[in-house]
PDB file of N, CA and C in Angstrom:
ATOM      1  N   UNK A   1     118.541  -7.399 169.142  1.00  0.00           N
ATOM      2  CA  UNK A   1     118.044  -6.245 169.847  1.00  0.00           C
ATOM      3  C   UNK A   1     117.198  -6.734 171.020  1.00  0.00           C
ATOM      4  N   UNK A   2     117.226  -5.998 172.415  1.00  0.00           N
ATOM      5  CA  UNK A   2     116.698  -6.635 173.479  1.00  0.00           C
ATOM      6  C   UNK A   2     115.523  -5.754 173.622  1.00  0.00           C
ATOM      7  N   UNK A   3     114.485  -5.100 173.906  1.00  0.00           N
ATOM      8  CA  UNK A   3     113.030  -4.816 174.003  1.00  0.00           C
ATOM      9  C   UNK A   3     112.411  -5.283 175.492  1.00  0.00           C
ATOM     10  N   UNK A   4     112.114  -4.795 176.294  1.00  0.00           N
ATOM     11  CA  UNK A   4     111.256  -5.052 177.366  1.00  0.00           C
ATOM     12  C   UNK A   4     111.612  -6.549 177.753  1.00  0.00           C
ATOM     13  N   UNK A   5     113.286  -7.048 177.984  1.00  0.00           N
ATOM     14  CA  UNK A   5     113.380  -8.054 178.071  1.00  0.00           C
ATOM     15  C   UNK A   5     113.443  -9.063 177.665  1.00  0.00           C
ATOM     16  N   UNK A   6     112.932  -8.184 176.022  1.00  0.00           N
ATOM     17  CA  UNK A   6     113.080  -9.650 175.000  1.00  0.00           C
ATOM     18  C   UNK A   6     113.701  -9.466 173.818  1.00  0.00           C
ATOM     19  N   UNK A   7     114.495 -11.062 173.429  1.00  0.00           N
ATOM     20  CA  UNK A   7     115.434 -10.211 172.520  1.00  0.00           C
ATOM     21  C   UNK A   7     114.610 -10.715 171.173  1.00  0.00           C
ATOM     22  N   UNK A   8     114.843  -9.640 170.428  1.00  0.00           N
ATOM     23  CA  UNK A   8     114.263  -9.992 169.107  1.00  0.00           C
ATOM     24  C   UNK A   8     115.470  -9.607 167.780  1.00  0.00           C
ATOM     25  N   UNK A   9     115.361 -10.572 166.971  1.00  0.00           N
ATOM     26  CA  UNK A   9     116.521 -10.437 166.171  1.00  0.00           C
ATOM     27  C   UNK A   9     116.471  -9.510 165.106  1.00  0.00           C
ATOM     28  N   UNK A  10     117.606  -8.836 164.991  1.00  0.00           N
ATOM     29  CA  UNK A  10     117.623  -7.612 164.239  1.00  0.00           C
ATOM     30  C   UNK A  10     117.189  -7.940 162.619  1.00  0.00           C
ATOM     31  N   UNK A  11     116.227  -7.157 162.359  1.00  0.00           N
ATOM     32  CA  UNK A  11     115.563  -6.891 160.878  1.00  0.00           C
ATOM     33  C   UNK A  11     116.578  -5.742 159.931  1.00  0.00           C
ATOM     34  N   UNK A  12     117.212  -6.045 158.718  1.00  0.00           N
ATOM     35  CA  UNK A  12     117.412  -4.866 158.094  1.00  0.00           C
ATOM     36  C   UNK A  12     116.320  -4.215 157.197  1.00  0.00           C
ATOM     37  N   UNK A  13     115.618  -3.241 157.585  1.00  0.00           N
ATOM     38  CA  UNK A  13     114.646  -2.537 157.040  1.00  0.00           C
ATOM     39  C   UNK A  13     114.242  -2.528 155.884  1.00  0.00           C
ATOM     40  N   UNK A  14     115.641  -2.387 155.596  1.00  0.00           N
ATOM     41  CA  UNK A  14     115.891  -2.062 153.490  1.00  0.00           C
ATOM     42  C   UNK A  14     115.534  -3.229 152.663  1.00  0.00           C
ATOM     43  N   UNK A  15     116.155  -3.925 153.166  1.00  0.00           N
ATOM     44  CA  UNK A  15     115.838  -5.890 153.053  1.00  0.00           C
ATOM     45  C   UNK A  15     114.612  -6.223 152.683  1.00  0.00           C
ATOM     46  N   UNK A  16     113.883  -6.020 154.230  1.00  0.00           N
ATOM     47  CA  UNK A  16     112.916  -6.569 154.552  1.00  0.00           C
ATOM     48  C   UNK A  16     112.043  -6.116 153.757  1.00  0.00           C
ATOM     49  N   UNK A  17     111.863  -4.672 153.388  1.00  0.00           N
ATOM     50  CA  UNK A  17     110.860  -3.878 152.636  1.00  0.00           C
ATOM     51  C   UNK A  17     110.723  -4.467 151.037  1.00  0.00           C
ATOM     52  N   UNK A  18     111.790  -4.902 150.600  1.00  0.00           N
ATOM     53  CA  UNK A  18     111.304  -5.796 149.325  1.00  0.00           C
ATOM     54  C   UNK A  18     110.978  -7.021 149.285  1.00  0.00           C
ATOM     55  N   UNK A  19     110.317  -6.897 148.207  1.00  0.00           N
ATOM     56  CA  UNK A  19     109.318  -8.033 147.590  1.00  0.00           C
ATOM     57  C   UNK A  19     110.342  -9.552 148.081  1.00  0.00           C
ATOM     58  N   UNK A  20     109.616 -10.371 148.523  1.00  0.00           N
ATOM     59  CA  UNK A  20     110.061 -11.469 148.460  1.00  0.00           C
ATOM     60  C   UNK A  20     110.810 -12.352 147.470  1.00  0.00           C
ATOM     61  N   UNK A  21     111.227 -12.086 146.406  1.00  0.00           N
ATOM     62  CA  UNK A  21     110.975 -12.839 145.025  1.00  0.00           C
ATOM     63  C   UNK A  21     112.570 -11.810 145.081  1.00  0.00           C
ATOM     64  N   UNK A  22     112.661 -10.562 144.938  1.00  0.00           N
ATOM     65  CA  UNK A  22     113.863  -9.837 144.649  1.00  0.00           C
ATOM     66  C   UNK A  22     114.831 -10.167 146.178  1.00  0.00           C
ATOM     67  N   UNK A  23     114.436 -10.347 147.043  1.00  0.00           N
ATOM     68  CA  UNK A  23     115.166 -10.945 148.491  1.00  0.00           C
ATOM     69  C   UNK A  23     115.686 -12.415 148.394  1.00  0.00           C
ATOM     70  N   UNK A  24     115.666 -13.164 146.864  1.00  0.00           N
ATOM     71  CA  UNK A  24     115.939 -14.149 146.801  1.00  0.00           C
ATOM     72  C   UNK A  24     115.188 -15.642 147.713  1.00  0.00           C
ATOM     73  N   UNK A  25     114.377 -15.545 148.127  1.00  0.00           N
ATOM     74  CA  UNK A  25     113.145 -15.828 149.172  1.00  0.00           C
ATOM     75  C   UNK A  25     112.218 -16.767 148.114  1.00  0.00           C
ATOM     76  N   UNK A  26     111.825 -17.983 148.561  1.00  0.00           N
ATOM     77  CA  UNK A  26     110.956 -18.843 147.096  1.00  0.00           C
ATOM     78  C   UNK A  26     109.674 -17.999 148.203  1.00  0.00           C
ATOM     79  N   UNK A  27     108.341 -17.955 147.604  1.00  0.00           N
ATOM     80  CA  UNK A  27     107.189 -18.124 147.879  1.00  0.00           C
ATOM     81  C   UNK A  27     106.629 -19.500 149.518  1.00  0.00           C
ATOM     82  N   UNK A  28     107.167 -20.424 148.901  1.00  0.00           N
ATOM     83  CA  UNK A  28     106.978 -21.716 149.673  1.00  0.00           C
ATOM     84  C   UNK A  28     107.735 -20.957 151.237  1.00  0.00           C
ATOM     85  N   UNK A  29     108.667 -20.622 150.957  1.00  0.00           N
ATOM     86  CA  UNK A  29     109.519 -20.084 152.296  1.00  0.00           C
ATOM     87  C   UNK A  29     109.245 -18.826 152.936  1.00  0.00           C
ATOM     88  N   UNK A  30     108.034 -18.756 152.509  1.00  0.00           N
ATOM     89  CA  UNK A  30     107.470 -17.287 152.979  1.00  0.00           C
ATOM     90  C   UNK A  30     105.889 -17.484 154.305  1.00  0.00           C
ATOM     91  N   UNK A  31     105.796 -19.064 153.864  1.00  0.00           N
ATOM     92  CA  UNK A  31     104.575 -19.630 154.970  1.00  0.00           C
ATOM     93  C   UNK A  31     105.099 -19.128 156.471  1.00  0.00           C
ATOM     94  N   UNK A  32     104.003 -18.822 157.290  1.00  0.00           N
ATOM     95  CA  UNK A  32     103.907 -19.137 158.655  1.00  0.00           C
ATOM     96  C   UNK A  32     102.961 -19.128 159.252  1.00  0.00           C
ATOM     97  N   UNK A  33     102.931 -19.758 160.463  1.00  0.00           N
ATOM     98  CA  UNK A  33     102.139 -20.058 161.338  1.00  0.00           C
ATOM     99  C   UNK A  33     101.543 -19.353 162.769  1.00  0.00           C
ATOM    100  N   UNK A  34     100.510 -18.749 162.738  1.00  0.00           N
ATOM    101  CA  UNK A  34     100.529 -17.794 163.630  1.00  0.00           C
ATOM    102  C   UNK A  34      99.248 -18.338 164.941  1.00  0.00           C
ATOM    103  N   UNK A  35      99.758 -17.952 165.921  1.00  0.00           N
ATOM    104  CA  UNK A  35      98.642 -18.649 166.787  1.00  0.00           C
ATOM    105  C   UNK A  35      97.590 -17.734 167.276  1.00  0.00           C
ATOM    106  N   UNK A  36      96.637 -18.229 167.691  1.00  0.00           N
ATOM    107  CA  UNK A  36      95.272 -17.563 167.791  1.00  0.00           C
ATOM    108  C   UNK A  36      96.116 -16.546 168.987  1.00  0.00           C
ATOM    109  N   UNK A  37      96.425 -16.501 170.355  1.00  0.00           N
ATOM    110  CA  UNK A  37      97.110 -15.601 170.534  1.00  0.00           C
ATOM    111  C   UNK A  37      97.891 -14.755 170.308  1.00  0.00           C
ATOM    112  N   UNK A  38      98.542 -14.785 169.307  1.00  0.00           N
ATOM    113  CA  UNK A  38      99.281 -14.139 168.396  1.00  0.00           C
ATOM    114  C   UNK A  38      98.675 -12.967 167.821  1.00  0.00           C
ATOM    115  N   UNK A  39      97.383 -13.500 166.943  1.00  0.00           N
ATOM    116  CA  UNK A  39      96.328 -12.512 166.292  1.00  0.00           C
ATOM    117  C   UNK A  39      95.083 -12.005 167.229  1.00  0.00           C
ATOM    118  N   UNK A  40      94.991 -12.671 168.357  1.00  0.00           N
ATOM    119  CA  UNK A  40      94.424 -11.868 169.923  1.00  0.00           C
ATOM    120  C   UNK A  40      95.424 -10.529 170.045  1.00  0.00           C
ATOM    121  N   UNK A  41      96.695 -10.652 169.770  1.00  0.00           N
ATOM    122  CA  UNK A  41      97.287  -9.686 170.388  1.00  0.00           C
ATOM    123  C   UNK A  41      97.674  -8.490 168.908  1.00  0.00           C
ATOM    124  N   UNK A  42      97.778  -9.067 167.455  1.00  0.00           N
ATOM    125  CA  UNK A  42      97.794  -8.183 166.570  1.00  0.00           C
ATOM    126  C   UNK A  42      96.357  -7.371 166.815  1.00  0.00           C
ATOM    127  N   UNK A  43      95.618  -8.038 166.442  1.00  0.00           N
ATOM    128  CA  UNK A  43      93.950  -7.324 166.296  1.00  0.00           C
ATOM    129  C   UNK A  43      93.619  -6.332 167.949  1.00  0.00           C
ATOM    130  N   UNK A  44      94.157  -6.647 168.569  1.00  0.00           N
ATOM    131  CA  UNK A  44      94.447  -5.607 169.407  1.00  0.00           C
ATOM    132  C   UNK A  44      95.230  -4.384 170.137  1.00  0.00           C
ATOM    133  N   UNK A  45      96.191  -4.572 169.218  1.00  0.00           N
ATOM    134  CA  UNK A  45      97.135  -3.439 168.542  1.00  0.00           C
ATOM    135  C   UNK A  45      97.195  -2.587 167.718  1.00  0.00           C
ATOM    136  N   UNK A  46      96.236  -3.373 166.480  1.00  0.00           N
ATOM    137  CA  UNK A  46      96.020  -2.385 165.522  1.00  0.00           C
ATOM    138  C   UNK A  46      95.555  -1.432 165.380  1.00  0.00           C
ATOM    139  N   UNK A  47      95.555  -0.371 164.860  1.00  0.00           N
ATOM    140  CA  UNK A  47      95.611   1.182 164.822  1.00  0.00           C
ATOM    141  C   UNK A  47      94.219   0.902 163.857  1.00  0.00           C
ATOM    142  N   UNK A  48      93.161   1.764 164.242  1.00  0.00           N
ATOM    143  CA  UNK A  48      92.221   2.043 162.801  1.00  0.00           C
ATOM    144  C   UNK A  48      93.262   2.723 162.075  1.00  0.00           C
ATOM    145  N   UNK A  49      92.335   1.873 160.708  1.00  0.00           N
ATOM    146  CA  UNK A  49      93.016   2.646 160.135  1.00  0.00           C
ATOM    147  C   UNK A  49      91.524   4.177 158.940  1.00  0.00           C
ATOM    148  N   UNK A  50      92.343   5.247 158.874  1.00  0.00           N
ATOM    149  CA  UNK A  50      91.500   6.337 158.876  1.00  0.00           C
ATOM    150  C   UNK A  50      91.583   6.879 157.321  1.00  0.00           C
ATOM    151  N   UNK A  51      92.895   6.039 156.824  1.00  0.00           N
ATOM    152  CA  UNK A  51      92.987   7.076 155.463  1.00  0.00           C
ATOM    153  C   UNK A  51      93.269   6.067 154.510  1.00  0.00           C
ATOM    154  N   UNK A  52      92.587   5.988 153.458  1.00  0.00           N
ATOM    155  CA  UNK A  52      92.535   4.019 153.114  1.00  0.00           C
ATOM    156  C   UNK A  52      93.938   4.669 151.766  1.00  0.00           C
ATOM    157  N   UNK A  53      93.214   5.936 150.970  1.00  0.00           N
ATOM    158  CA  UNK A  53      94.371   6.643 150.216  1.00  0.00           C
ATOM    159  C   UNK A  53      95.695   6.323 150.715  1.00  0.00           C
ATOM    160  N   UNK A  54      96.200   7.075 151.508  1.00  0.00           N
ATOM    161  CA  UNK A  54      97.668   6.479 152.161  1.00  0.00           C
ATOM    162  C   UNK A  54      98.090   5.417 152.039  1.00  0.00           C
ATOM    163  N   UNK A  55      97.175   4.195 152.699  1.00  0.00           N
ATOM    164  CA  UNK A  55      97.632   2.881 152.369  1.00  0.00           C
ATOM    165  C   UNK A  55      97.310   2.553 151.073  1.00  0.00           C
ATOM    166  N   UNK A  56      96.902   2.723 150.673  1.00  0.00           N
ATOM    167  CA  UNK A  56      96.744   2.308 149.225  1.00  0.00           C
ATOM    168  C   UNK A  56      98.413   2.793 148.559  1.00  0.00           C
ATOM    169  N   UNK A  57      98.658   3.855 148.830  1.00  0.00           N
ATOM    170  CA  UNK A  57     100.283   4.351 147.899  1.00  0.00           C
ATOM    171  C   UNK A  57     101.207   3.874 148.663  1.00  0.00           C
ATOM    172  N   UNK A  58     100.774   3.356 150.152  1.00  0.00           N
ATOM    173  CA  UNK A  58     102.287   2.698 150.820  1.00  0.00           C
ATOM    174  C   UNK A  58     102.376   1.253 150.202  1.00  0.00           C
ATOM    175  N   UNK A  59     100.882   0.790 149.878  1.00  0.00           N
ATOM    176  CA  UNK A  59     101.041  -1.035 149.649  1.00  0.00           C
ATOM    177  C   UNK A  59     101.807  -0.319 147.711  1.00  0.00           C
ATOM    178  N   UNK A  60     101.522   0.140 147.500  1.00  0.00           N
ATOM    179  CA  UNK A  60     101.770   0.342 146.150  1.00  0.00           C
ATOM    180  C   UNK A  60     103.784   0.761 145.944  1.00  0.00           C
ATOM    181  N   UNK A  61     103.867   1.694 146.716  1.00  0.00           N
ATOM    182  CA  UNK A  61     105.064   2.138 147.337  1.00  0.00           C
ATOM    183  C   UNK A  61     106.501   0.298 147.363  1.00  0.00           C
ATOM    184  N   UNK A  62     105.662  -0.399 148.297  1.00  0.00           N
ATOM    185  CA  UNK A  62     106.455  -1.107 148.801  1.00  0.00           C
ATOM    186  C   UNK A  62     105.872  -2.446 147.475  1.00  0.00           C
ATOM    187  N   UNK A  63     105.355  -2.470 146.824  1.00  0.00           N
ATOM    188  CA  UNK A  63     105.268  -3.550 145.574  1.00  0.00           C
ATOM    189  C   UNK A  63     106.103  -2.703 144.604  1.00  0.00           C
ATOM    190  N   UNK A  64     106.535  -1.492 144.467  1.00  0.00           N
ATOM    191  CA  UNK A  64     107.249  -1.073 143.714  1.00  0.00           C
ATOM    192  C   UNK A  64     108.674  -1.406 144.052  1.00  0.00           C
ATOM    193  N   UNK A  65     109.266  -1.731 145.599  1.00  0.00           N
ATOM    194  CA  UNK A  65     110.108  -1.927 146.190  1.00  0.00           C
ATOM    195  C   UNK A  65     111.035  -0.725 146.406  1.00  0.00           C
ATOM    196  N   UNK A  66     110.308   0.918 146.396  1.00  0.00           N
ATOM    197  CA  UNK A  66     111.021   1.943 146.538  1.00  0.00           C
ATOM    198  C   UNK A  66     110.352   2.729 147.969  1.00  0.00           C
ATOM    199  N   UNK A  67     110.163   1.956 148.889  1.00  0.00           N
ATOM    200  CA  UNK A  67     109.386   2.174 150.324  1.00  0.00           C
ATOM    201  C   UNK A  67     110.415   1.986 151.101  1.00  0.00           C
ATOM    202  N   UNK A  68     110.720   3.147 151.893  1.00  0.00           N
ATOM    203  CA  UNK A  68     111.849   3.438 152.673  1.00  0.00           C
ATOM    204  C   UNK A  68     111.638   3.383 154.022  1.00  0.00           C
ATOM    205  N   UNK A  69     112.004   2.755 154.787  1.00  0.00           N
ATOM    206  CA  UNK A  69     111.526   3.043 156.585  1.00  0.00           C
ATOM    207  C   UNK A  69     112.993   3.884 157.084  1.00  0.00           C
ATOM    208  N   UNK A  70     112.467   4.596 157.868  1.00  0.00           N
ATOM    209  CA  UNK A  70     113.186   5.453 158.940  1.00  0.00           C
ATOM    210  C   UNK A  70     113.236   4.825 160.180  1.00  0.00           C
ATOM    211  N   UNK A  71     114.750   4.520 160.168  1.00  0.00           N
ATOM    212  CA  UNK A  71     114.447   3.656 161.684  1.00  0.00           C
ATOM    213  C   UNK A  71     114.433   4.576 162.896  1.00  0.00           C
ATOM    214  N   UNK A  72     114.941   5.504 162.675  1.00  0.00           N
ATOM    215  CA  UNK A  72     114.689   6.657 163.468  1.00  0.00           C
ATOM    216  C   UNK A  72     113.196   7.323 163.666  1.00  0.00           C
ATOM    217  N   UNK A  73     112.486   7.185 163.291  1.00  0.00           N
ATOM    218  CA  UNK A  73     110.852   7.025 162.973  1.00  0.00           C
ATOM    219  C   UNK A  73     110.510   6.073 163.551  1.00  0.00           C
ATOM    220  N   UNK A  74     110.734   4.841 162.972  1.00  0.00           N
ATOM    221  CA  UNK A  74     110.276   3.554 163.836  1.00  0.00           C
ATOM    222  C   UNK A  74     110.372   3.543 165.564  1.00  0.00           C
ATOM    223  N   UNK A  75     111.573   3.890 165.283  1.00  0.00           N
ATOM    224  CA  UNK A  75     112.392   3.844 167.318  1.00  0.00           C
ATOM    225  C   UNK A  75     111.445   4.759 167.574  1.00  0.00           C
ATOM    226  N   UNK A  76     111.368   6.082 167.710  1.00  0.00           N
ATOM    227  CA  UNK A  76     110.648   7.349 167.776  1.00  0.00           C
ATOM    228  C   UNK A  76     109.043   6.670 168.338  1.00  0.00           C
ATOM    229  N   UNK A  77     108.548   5.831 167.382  1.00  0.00           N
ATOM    230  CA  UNK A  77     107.324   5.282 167.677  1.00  0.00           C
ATOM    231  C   UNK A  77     107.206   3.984 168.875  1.00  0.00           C
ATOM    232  N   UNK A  78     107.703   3.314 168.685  1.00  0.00           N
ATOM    233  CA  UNK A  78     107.969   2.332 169.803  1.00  0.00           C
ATOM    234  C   UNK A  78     107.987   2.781 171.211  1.00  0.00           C
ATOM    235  N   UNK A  79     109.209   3.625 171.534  1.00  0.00           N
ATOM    236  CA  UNK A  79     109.690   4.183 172.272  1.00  0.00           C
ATOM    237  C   UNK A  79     108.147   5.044 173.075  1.00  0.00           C
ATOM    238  N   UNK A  80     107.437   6.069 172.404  1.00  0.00           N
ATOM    239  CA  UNK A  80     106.832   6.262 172.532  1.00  0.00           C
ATOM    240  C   UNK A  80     105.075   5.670 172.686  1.00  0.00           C
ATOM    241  N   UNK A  81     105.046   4.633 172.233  1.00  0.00           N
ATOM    242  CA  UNK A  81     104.075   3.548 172.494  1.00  0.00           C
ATOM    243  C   UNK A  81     104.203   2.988 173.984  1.00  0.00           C
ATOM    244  N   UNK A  82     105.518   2.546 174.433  1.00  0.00           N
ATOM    245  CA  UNK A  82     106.179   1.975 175.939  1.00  0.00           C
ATOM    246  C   UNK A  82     105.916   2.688 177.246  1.00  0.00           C
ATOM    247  N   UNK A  83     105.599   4.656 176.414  1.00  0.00           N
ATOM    248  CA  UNK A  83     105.041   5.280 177.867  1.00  0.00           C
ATOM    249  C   UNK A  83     103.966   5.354 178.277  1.00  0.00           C
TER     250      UNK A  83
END
């Protein structure tokens, strides 16, 4: 998928949303390395967050491995972040 010029490789949602361990994925292969610019640019993206409830049933949601993304939702948001 190409993005503001850049291509970034397509994620399947459904996939991605489970647990590492059921994705066939060891632990060890789950490391990475992120650079201080990297987390300059997360920590300045991030959204407060306002409703700790919510996240609490989405982290719970997606350790259950029944957390569904809408990519039509997702796009919807992006898209709208870009204007």
């Amino acid at each position: 998928m190409k993005i503001n010029g850049v291509n970034r490789p397509h994620v399947d949602a459904a996939v991605a949303a489970r647990p590492a361990a059921q994705r066939g994925v060891s632990s060890s292969a789950t490391k990475v390395a992120v650079s201080s610019q990297a987390r300059q640019l997360a920590e300045a993206r991030a959204p407060a967050v306002s409703d700790a409830a919510k996240v609490q049933r989405l982290l719970a949601a997606v350790a259950r491995g029944d957390f569904m993304v809408s990519a039509e939702s997702v796009t919807d948001r992006m898209m709208a972040e870009e204007r």
